[in-house]
N, C-alpha and C. Protein backbone atom coordinates (compact mmCIF):
# COMPACT_ATOMS: atom_id res chain seq x y z
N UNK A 1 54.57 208.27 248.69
CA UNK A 1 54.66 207.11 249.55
C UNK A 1 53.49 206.19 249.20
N UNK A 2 53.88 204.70 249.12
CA UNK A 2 52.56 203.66 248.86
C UNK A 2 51.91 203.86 249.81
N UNK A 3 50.74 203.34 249.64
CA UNK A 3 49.59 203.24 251.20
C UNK A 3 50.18 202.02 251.63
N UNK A 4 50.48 200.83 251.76
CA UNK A 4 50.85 200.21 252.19
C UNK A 4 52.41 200.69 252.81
N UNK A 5 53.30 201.60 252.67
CA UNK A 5 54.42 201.92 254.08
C UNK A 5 53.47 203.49 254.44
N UNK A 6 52.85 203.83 254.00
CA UNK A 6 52.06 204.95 254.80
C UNK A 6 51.61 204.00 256.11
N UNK A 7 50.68 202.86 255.77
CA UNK A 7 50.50 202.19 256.68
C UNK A 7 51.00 201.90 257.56
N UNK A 8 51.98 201.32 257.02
CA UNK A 8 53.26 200.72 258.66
C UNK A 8 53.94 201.66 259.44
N UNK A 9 54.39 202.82 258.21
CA UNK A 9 54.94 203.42 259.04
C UNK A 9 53.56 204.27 260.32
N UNK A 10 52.37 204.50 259.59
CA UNK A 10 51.33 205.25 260.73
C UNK A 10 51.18 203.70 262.13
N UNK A 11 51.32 202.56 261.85
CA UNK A 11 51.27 201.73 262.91
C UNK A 11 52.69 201.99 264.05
N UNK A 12 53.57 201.75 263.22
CA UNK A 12 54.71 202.10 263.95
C UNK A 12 54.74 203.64 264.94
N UNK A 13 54.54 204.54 264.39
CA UNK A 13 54.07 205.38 265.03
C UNK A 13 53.95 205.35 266.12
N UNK A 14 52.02 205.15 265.70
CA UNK A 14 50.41 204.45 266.94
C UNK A 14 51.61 203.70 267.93
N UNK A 15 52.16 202.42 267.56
CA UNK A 15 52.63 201.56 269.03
C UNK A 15 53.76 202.69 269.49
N UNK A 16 54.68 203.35 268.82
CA UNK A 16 55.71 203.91 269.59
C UNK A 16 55.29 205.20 270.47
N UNK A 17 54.04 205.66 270.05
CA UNK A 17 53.59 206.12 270.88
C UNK A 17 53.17 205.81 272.10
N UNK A 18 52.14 205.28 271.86
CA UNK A 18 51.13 203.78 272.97
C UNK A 18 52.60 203.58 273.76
N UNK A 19 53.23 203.02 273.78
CA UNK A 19 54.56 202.53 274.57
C UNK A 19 55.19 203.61 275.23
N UNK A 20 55.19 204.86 274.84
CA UNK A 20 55.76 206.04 275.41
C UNK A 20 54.79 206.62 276.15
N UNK A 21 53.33 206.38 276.59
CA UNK A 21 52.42 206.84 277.32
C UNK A 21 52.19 205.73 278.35
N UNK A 22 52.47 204.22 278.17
CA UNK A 22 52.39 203.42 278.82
C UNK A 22 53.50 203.36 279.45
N UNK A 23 54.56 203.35 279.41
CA UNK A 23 55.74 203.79 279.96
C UNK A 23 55.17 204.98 281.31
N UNK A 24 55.45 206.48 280.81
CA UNK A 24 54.68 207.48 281.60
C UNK A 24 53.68 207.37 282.54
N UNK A 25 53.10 206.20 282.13
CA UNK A 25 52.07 206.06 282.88
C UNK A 25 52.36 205.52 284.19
N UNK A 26 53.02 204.77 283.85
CA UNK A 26 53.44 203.04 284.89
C UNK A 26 54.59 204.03 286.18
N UNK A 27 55.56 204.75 285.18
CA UNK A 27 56.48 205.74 286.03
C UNK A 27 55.97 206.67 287.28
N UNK A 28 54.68 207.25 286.96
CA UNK A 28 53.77 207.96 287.32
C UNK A 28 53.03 207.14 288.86
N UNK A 29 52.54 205.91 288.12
CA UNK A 29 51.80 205.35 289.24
C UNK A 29 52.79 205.14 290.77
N UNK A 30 54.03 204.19 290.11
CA UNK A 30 55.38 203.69 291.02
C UNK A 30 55.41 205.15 291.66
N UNK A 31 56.00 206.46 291.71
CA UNK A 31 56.01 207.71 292.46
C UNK A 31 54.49 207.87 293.17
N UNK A 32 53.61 207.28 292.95
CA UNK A 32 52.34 207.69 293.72
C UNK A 32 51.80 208.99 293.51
N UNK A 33 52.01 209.91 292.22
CA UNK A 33 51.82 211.40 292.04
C UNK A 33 49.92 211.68 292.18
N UNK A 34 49.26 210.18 291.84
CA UNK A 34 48.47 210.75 292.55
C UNK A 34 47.51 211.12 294.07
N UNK A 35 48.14 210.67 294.66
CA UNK A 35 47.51 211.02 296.01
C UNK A 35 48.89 211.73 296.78
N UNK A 36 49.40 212.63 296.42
CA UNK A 36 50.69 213.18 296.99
C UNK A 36 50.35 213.71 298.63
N UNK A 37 49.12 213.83 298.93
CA UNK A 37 48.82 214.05 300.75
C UNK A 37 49.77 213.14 301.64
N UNK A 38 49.64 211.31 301.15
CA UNK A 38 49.94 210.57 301.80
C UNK A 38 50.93 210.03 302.14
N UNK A 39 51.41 209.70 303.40
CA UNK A 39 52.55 209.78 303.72
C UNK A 39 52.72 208.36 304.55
N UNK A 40 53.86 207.66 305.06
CA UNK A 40 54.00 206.63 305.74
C UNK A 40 52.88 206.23 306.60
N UNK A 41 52.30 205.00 306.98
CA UNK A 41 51.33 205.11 307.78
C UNK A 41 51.74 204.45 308.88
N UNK A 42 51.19 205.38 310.07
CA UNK A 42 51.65 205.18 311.15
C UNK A 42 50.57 204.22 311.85
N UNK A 43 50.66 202.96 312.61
CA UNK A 43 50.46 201.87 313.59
C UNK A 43 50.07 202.66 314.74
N UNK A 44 48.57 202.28 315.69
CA UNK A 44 48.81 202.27 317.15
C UNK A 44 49.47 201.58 317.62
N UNK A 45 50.10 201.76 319.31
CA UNK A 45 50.43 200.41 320.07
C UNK A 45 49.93 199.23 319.61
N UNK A 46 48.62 199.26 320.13
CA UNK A 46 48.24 197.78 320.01
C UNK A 46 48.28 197.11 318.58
N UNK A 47 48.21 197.58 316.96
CA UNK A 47 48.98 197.27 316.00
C UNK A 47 50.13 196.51 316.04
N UNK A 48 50.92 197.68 316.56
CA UNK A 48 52.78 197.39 316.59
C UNK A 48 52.70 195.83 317.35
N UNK A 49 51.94 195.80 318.29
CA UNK A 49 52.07 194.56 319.24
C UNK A 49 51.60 193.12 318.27
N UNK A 50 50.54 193.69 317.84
CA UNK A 50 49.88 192.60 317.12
C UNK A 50 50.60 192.17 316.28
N UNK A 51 51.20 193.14 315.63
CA UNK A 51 52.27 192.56 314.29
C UNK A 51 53.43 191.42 314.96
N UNK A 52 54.00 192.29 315.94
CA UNK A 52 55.12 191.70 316.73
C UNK A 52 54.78 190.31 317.30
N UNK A 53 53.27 190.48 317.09
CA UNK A 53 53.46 188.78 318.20
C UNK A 53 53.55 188.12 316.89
N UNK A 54 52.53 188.30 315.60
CA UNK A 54 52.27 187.41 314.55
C UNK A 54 53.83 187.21 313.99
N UNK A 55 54.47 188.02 314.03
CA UNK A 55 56.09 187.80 313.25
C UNK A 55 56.67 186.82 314.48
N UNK A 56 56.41 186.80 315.81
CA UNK A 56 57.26 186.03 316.44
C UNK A 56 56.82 184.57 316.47
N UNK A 57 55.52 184.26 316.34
CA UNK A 57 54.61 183.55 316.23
C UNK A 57 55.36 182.39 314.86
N UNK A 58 55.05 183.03 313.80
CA UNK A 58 55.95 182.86 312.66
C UNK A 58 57.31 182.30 313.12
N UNK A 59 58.50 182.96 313.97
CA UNK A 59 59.34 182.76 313.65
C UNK A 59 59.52 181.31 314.63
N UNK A 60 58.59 181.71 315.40
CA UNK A 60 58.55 179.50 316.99
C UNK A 60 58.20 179.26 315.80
N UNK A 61 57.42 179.05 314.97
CA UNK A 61 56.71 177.78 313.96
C UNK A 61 57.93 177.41 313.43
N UNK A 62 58.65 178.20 312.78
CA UNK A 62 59.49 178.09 311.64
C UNK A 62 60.91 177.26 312.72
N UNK A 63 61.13 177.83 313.82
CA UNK A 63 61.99 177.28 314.20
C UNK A 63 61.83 176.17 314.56
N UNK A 64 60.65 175.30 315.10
CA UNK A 64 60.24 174.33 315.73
C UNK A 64 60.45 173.45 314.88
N UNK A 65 59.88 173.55 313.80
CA UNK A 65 60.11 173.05 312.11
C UNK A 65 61.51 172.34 311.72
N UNK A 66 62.28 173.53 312.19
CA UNK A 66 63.92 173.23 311.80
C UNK A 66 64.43 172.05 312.99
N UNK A 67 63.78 172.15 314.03
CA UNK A 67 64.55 171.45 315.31
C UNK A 67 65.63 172.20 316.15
N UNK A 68 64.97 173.78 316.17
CA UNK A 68 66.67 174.65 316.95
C UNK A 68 66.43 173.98 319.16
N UNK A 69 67.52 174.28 319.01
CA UNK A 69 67.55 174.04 320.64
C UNK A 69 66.50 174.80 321.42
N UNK A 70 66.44 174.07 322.05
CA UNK A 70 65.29 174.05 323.31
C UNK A 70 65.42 175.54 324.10
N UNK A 71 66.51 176.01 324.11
CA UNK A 71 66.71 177.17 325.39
C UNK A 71 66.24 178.05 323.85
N UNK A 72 66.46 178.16 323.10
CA UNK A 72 66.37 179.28 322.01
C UNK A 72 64.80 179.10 321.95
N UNK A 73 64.18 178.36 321.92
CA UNK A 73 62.52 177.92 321.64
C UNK A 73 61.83 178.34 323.56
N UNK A 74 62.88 178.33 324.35
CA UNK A 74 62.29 178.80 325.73
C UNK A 74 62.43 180.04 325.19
N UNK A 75 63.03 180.72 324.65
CA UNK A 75 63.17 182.67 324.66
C UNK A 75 61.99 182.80 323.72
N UNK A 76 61.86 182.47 322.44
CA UNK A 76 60.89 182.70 321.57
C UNK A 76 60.02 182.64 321.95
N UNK A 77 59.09 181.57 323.34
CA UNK A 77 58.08 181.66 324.10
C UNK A 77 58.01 182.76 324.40
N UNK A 78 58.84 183.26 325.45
CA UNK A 78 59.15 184.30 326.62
C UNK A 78 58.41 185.75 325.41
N UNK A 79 59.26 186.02 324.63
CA UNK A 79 58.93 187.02 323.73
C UNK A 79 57.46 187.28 323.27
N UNK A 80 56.81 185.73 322.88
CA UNK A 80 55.35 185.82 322.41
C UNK A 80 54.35 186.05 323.76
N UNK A 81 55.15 185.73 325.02
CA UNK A 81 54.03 186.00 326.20
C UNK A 81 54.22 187.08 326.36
N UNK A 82 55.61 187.93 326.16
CA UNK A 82 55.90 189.86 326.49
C UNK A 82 54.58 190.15 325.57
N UNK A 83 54.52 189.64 323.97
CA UNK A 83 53.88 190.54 323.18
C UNK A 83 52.79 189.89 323.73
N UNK A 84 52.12 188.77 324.43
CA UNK A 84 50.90 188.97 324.74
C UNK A 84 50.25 189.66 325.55
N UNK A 85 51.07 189.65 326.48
CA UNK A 85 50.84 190.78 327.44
C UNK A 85 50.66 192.42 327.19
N UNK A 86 51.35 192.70 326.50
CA UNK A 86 51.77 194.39 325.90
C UNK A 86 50.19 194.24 324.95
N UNK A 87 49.85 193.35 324.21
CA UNK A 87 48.07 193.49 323.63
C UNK A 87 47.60 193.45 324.98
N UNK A 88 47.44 192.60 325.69
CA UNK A 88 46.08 192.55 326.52
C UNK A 88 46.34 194.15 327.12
N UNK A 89 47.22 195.00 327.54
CA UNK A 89 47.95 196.04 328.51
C UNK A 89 47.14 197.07 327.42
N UNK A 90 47.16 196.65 326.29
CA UNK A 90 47.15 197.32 325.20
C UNK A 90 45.52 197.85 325.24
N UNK A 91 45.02 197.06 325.20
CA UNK A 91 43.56 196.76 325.53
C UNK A 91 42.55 196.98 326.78
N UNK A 92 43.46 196.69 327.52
CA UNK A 92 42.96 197.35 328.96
C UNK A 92 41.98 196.32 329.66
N UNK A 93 42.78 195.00 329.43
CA UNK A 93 41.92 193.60 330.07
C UNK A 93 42.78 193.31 331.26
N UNK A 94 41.88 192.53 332.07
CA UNK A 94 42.74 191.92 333.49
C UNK A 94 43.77 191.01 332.56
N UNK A 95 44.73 191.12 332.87
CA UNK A 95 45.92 189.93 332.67
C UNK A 95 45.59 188.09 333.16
N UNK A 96 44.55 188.25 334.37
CA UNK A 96 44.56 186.76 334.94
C UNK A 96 43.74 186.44 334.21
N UNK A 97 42.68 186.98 332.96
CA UNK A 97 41.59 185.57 332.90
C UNK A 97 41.54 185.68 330.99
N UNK A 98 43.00 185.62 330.31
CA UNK A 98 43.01 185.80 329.74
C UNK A 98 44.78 184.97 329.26
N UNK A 99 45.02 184.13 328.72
CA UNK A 99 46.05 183.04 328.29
C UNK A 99 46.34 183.62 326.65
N UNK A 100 47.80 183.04 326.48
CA UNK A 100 48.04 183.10 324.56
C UNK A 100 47.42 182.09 324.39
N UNK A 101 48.10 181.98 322.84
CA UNK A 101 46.83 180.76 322.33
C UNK A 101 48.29 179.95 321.89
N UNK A 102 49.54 180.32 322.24
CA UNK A 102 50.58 179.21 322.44
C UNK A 102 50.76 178.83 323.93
N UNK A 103 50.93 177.39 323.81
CA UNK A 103 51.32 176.46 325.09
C UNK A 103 52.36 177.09 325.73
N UNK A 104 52.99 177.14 326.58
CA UNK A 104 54.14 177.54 327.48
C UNK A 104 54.35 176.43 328.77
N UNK A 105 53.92 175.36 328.34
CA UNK A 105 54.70 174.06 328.83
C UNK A 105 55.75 173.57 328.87
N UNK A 106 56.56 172.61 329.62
CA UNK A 106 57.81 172.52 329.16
C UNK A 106 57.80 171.28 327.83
């Protein structure tokens, strides 16, 4: 064999290797094989709440945005004052001296 296809073919090789460990590798990480202890992670209450208000929070902006009807934008209130309430409950604060930080005007 010339040194020159000794060559290519030893490169060809080197990458088809390299690519078959990088491959393995990437497969490996996606399954998480290394920290196999860990498992779904579980939220306190007051988490779950917090999330729930920020997603509902999100979803008045987004609707307000669009222009949906008024009675549908009265419930989306209603919902962000449940989840404000269920944090403060959450927390273990008096309910009276403590407001959301959305309006609930008409």
């Amino acid at each position: 064999m010339k040194p020159l296809e000794a060559m290519i073919t030893g490169c060809v090789v080197f990458f088809a290797l390299l690519l078959a460990a990088s491959i393995y590798s990437g497969a490996r990480g996606s399954m998480k094989i290394e920290h196999p202890g860990e498992g779904p992670r579980s939220y306190s209450d007051l988490e779950q709440d917090e999330m729930a208000l920020a997603a509902d929070m999100r979803k008045l902006r987004r609707n307000l945005r669009r222009g949906v009807n008024r009675l549908r934008i009265a419930q989306e209130r209603d919902e962000i004052l449940q989840d404000w309430l269920n944090i403060v409950v959450d927390r273990g604060l008096k309910q009276d001296n403590f407001s959301p930080a959305v309006g609930f005007g008409p």
